[in-house]
Protein backbone atom coordinates (compact mmCIF):
# COMPACT_ATOMS: atom_id res chain seq x y z
CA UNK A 1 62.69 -7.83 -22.44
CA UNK A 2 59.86 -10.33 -22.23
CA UNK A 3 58.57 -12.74 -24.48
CA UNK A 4 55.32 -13.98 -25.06
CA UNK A 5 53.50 -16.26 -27.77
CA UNK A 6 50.08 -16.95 -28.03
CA UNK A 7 48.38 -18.85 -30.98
CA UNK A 8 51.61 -18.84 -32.82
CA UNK A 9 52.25 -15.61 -32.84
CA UNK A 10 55.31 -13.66 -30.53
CA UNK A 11 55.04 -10.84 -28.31
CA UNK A 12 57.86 -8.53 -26.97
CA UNK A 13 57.55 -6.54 -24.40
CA UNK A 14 59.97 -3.78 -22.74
CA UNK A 15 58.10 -2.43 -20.54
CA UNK A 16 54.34 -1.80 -18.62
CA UNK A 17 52.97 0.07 -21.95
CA UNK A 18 53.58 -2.90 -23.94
CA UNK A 19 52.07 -5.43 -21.91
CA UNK A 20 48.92 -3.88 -21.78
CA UNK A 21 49.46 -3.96 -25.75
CA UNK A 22 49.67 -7.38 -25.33
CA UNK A 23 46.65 -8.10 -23.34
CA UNK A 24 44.95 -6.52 -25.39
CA UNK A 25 46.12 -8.22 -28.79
CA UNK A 26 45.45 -11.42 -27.25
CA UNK A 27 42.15 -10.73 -26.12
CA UNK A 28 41.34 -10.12 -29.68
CA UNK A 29 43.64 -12.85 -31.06
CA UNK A 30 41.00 -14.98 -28.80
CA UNK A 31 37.93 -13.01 -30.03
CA UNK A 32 38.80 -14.05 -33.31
CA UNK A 33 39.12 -17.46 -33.45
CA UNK A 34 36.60 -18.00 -31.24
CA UNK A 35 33.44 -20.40 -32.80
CA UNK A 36 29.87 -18.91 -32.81
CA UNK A 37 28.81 -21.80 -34.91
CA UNK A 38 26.57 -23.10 -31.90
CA UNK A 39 25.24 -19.18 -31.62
CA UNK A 40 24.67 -18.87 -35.16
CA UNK A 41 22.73 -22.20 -35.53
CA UNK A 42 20.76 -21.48 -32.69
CA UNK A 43 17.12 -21.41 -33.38
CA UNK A 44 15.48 -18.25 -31.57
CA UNK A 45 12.56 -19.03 -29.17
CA UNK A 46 9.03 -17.82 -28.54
CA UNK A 47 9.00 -16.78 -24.75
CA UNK A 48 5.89 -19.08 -23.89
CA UNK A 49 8.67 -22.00 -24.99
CA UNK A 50 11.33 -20.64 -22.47
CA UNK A 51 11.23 -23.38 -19.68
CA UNK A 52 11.98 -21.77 -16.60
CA UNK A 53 13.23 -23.06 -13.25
CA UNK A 54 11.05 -23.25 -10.07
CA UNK A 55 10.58 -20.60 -7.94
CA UNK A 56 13.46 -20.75 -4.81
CA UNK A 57 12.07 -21.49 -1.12
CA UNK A 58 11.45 -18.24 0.65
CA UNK A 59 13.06 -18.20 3.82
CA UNK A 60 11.87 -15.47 6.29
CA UNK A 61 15.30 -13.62 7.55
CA UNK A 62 16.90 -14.41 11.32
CA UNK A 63 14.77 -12.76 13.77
CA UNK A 64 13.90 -12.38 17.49
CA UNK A 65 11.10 -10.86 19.70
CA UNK A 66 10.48 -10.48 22.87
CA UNK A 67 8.22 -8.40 25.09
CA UNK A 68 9.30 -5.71 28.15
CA UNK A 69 7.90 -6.08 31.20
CA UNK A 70 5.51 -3.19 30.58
CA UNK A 71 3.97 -4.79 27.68
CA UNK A 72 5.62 -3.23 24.83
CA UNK A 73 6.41 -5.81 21.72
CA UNK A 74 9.97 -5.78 20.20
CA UNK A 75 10.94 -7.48 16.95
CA UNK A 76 14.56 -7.12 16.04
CA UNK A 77 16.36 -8.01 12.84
CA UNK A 78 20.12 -7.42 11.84
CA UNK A 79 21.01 -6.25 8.75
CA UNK A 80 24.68 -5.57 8.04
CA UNK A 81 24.54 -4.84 4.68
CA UNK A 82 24.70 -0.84 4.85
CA UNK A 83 25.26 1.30 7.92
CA UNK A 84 21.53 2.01 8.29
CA UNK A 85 19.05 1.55 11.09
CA UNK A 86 15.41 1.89 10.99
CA UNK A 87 12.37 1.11 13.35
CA UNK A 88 8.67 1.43 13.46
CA UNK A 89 6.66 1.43 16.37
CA UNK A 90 2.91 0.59 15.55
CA UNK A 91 -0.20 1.96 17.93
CA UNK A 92 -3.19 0.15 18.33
CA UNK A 93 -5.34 3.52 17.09
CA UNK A 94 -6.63 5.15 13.99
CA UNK A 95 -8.90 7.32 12.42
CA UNK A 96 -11.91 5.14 12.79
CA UNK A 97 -11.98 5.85 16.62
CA UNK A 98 -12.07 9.43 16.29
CA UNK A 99 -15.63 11.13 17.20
CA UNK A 100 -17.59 11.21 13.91
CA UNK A 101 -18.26 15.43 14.77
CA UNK A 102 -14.14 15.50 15.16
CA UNK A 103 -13.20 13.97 11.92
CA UNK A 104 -9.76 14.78 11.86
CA UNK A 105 -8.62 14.74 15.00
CA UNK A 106 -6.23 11.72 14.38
CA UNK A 107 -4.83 12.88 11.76
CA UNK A 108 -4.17 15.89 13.81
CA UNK A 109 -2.58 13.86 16.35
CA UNK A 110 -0.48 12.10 14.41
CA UNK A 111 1.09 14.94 12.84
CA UNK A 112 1.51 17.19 15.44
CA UNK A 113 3.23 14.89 17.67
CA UNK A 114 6.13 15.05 15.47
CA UNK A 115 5.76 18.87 14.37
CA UNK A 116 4.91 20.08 17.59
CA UNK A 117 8.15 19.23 19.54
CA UNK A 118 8.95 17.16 22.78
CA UNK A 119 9.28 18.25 26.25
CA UNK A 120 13.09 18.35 26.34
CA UNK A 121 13.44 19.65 22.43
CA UNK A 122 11.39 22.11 20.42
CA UNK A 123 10.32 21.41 16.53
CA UNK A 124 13.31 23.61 15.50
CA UNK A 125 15.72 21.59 17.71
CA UNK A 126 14.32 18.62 16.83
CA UNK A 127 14.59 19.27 13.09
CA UNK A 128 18.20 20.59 13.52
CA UNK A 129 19.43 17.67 15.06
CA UNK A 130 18.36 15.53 12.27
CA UNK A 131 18.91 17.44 9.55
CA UNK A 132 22.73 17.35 10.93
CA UNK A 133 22.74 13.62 10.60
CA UNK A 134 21.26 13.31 7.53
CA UNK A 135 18.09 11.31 9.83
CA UNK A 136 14.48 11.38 10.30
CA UNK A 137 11.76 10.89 13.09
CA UNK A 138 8.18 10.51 11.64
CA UNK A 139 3.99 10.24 12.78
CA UNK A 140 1.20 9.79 11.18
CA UNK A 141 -2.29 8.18 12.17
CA UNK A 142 -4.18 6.27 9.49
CA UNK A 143 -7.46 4.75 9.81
CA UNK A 144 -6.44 1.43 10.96
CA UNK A 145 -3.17 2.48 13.16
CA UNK A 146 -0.64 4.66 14.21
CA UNK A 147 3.15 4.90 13.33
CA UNK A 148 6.41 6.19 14.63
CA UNK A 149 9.43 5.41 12.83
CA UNK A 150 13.07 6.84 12.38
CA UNK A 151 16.06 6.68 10.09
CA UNK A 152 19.53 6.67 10.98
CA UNK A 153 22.99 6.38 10.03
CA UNK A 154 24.15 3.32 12.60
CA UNK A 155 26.86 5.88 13.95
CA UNK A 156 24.01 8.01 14.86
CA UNK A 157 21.50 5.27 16.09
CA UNK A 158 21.77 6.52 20.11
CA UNK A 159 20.98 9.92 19.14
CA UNK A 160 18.24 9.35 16.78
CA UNK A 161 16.46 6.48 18.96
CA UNK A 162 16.80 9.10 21.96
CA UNK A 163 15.00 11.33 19.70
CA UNK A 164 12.23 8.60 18.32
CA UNK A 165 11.64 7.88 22.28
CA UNK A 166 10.74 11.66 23.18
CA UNK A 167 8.35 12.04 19.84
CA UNK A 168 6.42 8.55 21.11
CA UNK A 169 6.37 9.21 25.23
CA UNK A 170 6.49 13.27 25.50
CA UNK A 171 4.90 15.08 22.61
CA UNK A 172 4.20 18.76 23.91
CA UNK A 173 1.49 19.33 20.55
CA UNK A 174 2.14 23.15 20.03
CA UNK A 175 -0.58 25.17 19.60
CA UNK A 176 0.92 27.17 16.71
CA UNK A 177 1.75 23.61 14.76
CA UNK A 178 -2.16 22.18 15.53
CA UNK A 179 -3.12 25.65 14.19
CA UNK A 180 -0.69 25.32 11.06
CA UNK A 181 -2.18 21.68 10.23
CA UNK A 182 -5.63 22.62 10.68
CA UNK A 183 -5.42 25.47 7.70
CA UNK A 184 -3.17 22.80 5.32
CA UNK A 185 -6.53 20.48 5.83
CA UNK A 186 -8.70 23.22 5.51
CA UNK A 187 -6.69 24.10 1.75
CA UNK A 188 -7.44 20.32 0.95
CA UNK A 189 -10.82 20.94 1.46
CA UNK A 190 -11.00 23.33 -0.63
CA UNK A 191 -9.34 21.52 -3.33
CA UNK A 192 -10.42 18.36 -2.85
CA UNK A 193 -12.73 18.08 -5.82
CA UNK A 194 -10.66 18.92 -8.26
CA UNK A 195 -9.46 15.71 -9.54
CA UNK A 196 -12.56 13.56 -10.80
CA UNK A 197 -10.46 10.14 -9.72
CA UNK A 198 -10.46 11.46 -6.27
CA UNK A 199 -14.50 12.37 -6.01
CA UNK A 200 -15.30 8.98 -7.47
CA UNK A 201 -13.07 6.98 -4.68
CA UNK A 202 -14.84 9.12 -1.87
CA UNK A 203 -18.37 8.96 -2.79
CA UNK A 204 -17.72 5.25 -3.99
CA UNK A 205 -16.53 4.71 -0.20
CA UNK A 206 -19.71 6.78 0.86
CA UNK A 207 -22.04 4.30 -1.39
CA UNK A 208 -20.99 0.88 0.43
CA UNK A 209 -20.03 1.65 4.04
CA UNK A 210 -22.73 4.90 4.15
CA UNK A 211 -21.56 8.49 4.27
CA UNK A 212 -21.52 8.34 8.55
CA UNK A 213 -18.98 4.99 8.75
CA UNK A 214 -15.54 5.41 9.98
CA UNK A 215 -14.53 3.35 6.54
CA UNK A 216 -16.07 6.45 4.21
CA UNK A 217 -17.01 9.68 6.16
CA UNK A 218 -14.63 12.93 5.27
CA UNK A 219 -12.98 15.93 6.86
CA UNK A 220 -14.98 18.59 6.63
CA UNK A 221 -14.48 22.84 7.46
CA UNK A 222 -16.76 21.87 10.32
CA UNK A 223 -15.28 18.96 11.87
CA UNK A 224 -11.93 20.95 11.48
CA UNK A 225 -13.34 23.85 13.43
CA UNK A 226 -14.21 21.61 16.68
CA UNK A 227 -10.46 20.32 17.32
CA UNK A 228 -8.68 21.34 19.89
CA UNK A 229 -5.59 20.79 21.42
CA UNK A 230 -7.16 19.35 24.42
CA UNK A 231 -8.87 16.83 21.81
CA UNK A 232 -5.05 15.73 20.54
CA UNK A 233 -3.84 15.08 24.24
CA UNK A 234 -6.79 13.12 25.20
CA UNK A 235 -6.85 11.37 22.29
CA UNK A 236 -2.66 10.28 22.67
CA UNK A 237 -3.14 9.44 25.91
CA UNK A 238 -6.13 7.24 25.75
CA UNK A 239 -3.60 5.15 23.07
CA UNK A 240 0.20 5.76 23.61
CA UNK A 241 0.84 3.03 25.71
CA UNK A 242 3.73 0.71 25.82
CA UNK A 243 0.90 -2.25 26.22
CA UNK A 244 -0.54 -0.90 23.39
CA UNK A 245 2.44 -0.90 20.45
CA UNK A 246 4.51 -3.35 18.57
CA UNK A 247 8.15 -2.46 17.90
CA UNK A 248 10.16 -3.20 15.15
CA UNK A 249 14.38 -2.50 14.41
CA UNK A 250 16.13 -3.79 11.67
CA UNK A 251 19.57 -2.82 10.44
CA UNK A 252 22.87 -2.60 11.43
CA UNK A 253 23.14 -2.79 14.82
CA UNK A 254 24.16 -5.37 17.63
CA UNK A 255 20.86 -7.19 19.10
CA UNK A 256 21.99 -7.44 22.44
CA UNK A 257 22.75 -3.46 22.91
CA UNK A 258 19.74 -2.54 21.03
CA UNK A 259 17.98 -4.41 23.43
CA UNK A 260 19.97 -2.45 26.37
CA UNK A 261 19.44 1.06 24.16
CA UNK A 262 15.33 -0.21 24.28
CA UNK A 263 14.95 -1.21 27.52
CA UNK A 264 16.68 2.69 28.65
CA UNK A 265 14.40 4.66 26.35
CA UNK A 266 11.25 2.37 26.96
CA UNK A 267 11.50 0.27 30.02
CA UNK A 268 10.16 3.10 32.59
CA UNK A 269 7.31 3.59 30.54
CA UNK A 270 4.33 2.52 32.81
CA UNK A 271 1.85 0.42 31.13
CA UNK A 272 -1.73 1.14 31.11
CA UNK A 273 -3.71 -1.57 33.01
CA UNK A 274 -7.08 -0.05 32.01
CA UNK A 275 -6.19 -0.48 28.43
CA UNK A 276 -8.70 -2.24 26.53
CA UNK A 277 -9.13 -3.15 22.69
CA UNK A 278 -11.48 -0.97 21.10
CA UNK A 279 -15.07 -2.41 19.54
CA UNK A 280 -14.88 -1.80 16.20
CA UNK A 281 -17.97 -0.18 13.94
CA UNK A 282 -20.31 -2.67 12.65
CA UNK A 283 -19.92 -3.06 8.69
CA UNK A 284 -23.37 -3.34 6.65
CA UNK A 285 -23.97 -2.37 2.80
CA UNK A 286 -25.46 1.46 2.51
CA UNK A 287 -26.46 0.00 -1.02
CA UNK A 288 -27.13 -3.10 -2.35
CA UNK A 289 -27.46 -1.65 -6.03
CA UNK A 290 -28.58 1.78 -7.91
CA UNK A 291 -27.08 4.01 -10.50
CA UNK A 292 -25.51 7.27 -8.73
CA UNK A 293 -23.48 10.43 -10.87
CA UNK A 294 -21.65 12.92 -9.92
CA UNK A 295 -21.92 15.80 -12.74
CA UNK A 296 -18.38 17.76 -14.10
CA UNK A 297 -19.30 19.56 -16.76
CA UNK A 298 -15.31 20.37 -17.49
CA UNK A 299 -15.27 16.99 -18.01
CA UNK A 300 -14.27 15.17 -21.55
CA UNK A 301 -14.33 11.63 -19.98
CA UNK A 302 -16.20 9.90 -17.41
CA UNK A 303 -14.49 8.22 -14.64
CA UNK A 304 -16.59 5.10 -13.40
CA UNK A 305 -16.51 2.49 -10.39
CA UNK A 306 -18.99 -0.54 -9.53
CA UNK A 307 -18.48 -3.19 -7.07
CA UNK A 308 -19.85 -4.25 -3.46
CA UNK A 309 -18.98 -5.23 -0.44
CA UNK A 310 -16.45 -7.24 -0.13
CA UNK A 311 -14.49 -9.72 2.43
CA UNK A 312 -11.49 -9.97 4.75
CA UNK A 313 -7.90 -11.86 4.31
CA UNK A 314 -8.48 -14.26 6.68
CA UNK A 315 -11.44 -15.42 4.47
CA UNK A 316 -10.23 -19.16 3.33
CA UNK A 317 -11.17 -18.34 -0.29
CA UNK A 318 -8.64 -15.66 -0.15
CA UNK A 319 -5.92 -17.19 -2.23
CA UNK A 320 -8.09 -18.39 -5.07
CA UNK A 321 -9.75 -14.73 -5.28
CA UNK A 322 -6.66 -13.41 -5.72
CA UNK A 323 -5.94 -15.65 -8.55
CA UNK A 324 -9.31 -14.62 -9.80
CA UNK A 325 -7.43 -11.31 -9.77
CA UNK A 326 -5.22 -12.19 -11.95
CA UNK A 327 -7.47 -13.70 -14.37
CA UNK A 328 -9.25 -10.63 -14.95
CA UNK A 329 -6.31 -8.01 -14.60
CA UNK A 330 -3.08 -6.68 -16.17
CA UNK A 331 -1.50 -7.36 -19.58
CA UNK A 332 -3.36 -10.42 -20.60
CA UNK A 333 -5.92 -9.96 -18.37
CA UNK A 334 -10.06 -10.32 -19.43
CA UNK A 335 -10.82 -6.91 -19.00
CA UNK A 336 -7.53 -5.80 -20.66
CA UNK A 337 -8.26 -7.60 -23.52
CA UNK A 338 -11.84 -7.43 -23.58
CA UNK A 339 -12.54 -4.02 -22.62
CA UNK A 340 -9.27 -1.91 -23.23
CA UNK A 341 -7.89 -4.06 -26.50
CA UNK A 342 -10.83 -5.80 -28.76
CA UNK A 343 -13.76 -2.72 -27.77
CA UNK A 344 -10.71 -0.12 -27.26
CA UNK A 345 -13.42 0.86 -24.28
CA UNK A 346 -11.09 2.14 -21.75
CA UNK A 347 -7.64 4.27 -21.15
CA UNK A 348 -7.37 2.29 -17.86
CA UNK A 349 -9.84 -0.56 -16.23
CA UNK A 350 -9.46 -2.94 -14.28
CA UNK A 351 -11.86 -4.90 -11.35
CA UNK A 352 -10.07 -6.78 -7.70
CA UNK A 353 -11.55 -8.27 -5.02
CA UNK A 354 -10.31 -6.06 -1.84
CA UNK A 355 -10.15 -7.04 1.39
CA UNK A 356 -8.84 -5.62 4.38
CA UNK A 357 -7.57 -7.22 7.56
CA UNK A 358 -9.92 -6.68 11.00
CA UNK A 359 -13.17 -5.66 8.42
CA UNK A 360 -14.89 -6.02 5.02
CA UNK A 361 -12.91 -4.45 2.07
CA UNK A 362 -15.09 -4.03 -1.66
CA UNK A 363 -15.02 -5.96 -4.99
CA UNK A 364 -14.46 -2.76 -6.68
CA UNK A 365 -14.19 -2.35 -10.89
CA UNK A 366 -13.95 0.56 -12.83
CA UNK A 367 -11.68 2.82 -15.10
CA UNK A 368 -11.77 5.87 -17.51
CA UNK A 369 -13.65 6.03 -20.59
CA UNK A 370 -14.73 8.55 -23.43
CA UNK A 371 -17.65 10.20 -21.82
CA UNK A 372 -20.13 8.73 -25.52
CA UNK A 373 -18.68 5.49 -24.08
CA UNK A 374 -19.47 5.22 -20.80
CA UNK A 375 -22.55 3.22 -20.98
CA UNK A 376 -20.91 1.25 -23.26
CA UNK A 377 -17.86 0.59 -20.69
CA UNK A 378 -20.34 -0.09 -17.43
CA UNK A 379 -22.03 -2.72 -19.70
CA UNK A 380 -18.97 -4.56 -20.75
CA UNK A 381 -17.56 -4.73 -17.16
CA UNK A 382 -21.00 -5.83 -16.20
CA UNK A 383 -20.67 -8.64 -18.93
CA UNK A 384 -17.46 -9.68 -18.08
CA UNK A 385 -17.72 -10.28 -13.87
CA UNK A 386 -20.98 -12.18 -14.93
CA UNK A 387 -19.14 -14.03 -17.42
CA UNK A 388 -16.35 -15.40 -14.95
CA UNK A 389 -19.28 -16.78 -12.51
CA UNK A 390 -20.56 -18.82 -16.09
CA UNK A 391 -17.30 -19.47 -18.31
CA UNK A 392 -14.83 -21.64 -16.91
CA UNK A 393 -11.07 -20.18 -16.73
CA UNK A 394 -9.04 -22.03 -19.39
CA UNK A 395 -6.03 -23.38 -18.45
CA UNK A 396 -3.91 -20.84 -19.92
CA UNK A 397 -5.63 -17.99 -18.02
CA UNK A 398 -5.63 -20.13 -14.95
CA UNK A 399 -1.47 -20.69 -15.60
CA UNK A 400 -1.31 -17.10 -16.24
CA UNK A 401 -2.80 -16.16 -13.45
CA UNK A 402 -1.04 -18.33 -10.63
CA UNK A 403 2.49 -17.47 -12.28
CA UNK A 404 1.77 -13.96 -11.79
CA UNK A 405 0.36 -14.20 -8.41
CA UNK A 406 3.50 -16.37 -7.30
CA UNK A 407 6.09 -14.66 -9.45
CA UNK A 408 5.04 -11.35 -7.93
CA UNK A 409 5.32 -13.10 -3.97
CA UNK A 410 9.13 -12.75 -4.15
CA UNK A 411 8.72 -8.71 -3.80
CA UNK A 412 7.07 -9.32 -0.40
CA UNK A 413 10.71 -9.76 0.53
CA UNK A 414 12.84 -7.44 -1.52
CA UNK A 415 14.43 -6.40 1.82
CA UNK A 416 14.27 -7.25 5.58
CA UNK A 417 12.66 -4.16 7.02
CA UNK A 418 9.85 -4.88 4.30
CA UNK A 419 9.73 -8.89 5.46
CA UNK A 420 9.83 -7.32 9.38
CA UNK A 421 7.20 -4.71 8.75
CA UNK A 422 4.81 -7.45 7.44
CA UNK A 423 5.77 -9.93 10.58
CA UNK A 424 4.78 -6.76 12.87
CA UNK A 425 1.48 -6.46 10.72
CA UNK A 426 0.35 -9.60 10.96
CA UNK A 427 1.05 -9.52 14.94
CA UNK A 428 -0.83 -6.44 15.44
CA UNK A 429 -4.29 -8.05 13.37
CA UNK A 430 -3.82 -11.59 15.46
CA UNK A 431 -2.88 -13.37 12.08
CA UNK A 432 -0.46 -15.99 11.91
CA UNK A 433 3.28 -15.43 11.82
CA UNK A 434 3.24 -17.69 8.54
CA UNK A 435 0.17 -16.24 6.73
CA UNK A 436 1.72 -15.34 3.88
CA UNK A 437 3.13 -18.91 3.42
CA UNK A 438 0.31 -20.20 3.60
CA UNK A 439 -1.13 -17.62 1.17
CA UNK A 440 1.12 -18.68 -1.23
CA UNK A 441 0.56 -22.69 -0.73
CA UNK A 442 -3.09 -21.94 -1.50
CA UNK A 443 -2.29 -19.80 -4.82
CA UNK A 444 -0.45 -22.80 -5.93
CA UNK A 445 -2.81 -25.35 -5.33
CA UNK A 446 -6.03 -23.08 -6.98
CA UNK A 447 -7.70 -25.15 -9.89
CA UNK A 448 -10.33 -23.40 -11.98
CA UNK A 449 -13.10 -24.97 -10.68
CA UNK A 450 -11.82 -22.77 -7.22
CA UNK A 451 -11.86 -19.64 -9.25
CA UNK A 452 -15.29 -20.37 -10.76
CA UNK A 453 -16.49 -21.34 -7.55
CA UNK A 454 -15.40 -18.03 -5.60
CA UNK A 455 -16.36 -15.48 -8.52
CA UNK A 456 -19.96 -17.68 -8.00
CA UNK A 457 -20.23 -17.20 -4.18
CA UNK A 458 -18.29 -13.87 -3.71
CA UNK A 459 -19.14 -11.72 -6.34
CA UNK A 460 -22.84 -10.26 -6.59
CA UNK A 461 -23.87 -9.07 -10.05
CA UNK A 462 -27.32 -8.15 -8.70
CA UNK A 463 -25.98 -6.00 -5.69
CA UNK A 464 -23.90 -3.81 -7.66
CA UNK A 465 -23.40 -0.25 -7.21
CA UNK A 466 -22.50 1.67 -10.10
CA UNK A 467 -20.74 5.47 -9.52
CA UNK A 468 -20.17 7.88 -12.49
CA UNK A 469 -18.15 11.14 -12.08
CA UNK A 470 -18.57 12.95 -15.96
CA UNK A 471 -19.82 15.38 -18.26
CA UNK A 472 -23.90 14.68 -17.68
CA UNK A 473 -24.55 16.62 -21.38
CA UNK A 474 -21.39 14.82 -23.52
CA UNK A 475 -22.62 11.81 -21.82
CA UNK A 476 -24.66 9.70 -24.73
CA UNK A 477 -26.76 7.47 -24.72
CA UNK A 478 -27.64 8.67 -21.34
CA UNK A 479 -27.19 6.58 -18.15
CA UNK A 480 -30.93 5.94 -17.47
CA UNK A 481 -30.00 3.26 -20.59
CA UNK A 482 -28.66 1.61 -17.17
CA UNK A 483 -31.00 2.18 -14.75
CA UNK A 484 -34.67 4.01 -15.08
CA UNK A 485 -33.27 5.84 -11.82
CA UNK A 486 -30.01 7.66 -11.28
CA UNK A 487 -29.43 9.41 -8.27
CA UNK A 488 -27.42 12.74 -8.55
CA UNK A 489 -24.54 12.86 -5.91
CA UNK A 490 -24.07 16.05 -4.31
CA UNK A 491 -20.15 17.45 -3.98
CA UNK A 492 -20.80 20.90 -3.10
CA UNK A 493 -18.54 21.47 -0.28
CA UNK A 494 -20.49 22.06 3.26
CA UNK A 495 -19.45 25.64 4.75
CA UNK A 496 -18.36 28.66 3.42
CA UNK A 497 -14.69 28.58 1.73
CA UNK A 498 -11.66 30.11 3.82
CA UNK A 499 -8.84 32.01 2.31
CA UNK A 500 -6.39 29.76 1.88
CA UNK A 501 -2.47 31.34 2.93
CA UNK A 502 -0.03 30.45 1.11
């Protein structure tokens, strides 16, 4: 027998059973006598008083890269965490190369490269072995680039990365699989106006770049019709080079025999001297202002969008537009609590300034409204991106803003393959390794004089093109209350409609 005592009191114990009664009597004994004085005098605080610490330097995770002999780009980053591996391979390609009568055609590509098999493994093969090992191999070609990538247990890694380096180098594109993708796009064709969000963001597109650009033009039964699968081999082979791709790895693995597993799958891969990079379209407004709708009569709200032409990242006023981001969006946010809140104008709105990396993005506001309010709601937005060009930001929305802006930086770096992907990103568009650090010095150092400024030189009240997709009868006061003209947008879908298999 054991005895104990604790705060005066005595504890016997016999055996196992009664110690744990004892823990458990002292705990409480403890609980007891504790003093919440301090808790109970506590005053409770408003959050704005909560005084919170600085945000912690960002470091970028250990990496290395290095380049094979034939050109291809490696980045490599070990993560032992979990006993995953995962890579990306970016092409210097996209959609925006593709012949405007072939719309479609990388997308085609990019899918059946993966569906269609290898040379040494069909599609069933291929899926078989990876379904076995719980892994994945994947392609796709989007209108800036192209991407491989895989998933694999680190026990598996050989097996899988064998499998990633057939999909990239020997793609056989089976006829039956081209044939198979080309009647799924042909079904979203067909279906492709039946969500009124969707029709505004494609003829919105259509309105600033013009309905022939690379940035806006659309698949169509047509453009389906004339791919073949001549058109997918040409097209991989005039970009599938290792000259032409970035590689990235991170995960748990050993850095100096993935770079022995790389240079077996990849090294014989012959460069292509010839390779060149591609000119990229010229980017002028189709519109510099108007009034354009898109009539649904099954429509009980309107679904709007306005905006221009916008800008790129590299743009040195890119920082302090994003801050002018935040002063007009999200909880606390001008047009929240403008439009939304004090007119209760809008279920959603909301106006950014877009850019995109190698060519102009859009300043692009809009939302959904009542369709009796929508002239209502396209005024109000109207008011409020003049009144940020006139009305100083205070310092609370400029505080507000930044802390948003910075507090939301962190999630550029929730994990490494996320940090690695962006490293690879900013490689492929020639920006700097440290972009986004600098991005982030520039947020913090954004007065409101820099916000006024930009909304002032950047955003264009009188070029402003102004889309509605609604009911044109339930739609009161009418929109010539904006414009004497409004131009009727045709959605009628070119061609007649195909039985769709299921």
């Amino acid at each position: 027998m054991q005895r104990f005592k604790v705060k005066g009191k005595q504890f016997k114990v016999q055996n196992g059973k009664g110690l744990i009664y004892v823990l458990v009597a002292v705990f409480v004994c403890l609980l007891l006598t504790c003093n919440f004085s301090l808790a109970a005098t506590a005053e409770a605080k408003h959050y704005t008083e909560l005084q919170l610490p600085p945000l912690p330097e960002i470091k970028l995770p250990k990496y290395e890269r290095f380049v094979l002999q034939n050109g291809l780009v490696v980045y490599l980053m070990e993560d032992h965490e979990l006993p995953l591996v995962n890579g990306t391979a970016f092409v210097r390609t996209g959609n925006r190369l593709e012949p405007q009568q072939k719309v479609g055609l990388a997308g085609f590509t990019g899918a059946v490269m993966r569906t269609g098999g290898t040379k040494q493994h069909s599609a069933d093969q291929l899926n078989e072995i990876l379904e076995q090992r719980a892994a994945s191999v994947e392609t796709s070609i989007s209108e800036a680039s192209g991407s491989a990538s895989f998933d694999a247990l680190t026990e598996d890694l050989e097996t899988v990365f064998g499998l990633f380096a057939e999909v990239l180098r020997s793609p056989v594109f089976a006829q039956e699989k081209l044939d198979l993708a080309k009647t799924q796009a042909k079904g979203g064709i067909a279906r492709r106006n039946d969500d009124p969000d969707s029709i505004a963001s494609r003829e919105f597109k259509k309105l600033i770049y013009g309905k022939d650009s690379p940035y806006a033009r659309t698949i169509e039964y047509a453009t389906v019709d004339q791919v073949e699968r001549e058109d997918l081999l040409n097209f991989y082979q005039q970009y599938f080079h290792p000259n032409n791709m970035i590689l990235g790895i991170v995960g748990d693995f050993d850095s100096k025999k993935m770079r022995s597993l790389i240079q077996a799958k990849f090294g014989d891969w012959n460069r292509n001297p010839g390779i060149a990079k591609p000119t990229l379209p010229k980017v002028l407004p189709a519109n510099t202002g108007g009034v354009f709708f898109v009539n649904q009569p099954q429509l009980t709200q309107s679904s709007v969008l306005l905006g221009h032409l916008g800008g790129r990242f590299d743009s040195p006023d890119y920082a302090a537009l994003d801050v002018l981001n935040g002063v007009l969006n999200g909880f606390g946010g001008r047009l929240f609590n403008e439009v939304r809140s004090r007119q209760g104008l809008a279920y959603s709105v909301y106006g950014y300034w877009s850019p995109r990396f190698d060519y102009p993005g859009m300043f692009i506001a809009g939302g959904q409204t009542r369709s009796d309010a929508t002239v209502q709601f396209v005024k109000a937005l109207q008011a409020e991106i003049k009144r940020i060009q006139i009305q100083r930001v205070t310092p609370k929305e400029l505080a507000f803003a930044k802390e948003s802006t910075l507090n939301s930086f962190v999630f550029n770096f929730q994990d490494p393959s996320q940090t690695l992907s962006r490293l690879m990103r900013y490689e492929y568009y020639a920006y700097p390794a440290d972009f986004l650090f600098r991005y982030q010095k520039a947020v913090a150092a954004t007065t409101s004089a820099d916000v006024q400024r930009v909304a002032r030189e950047y955003l264009k009240p009188e070029n402003i093109v102004t889309l509605v997709v609604g009911n044109q009868n339930a739609i009161q006061p009418p929109l010539t209350q904006l414009a004497p003209k409004v131009t009727a947008i045709d959605v009628t879908i070119p061609g007649s409609q195909p039985q769709v298999k299921n």
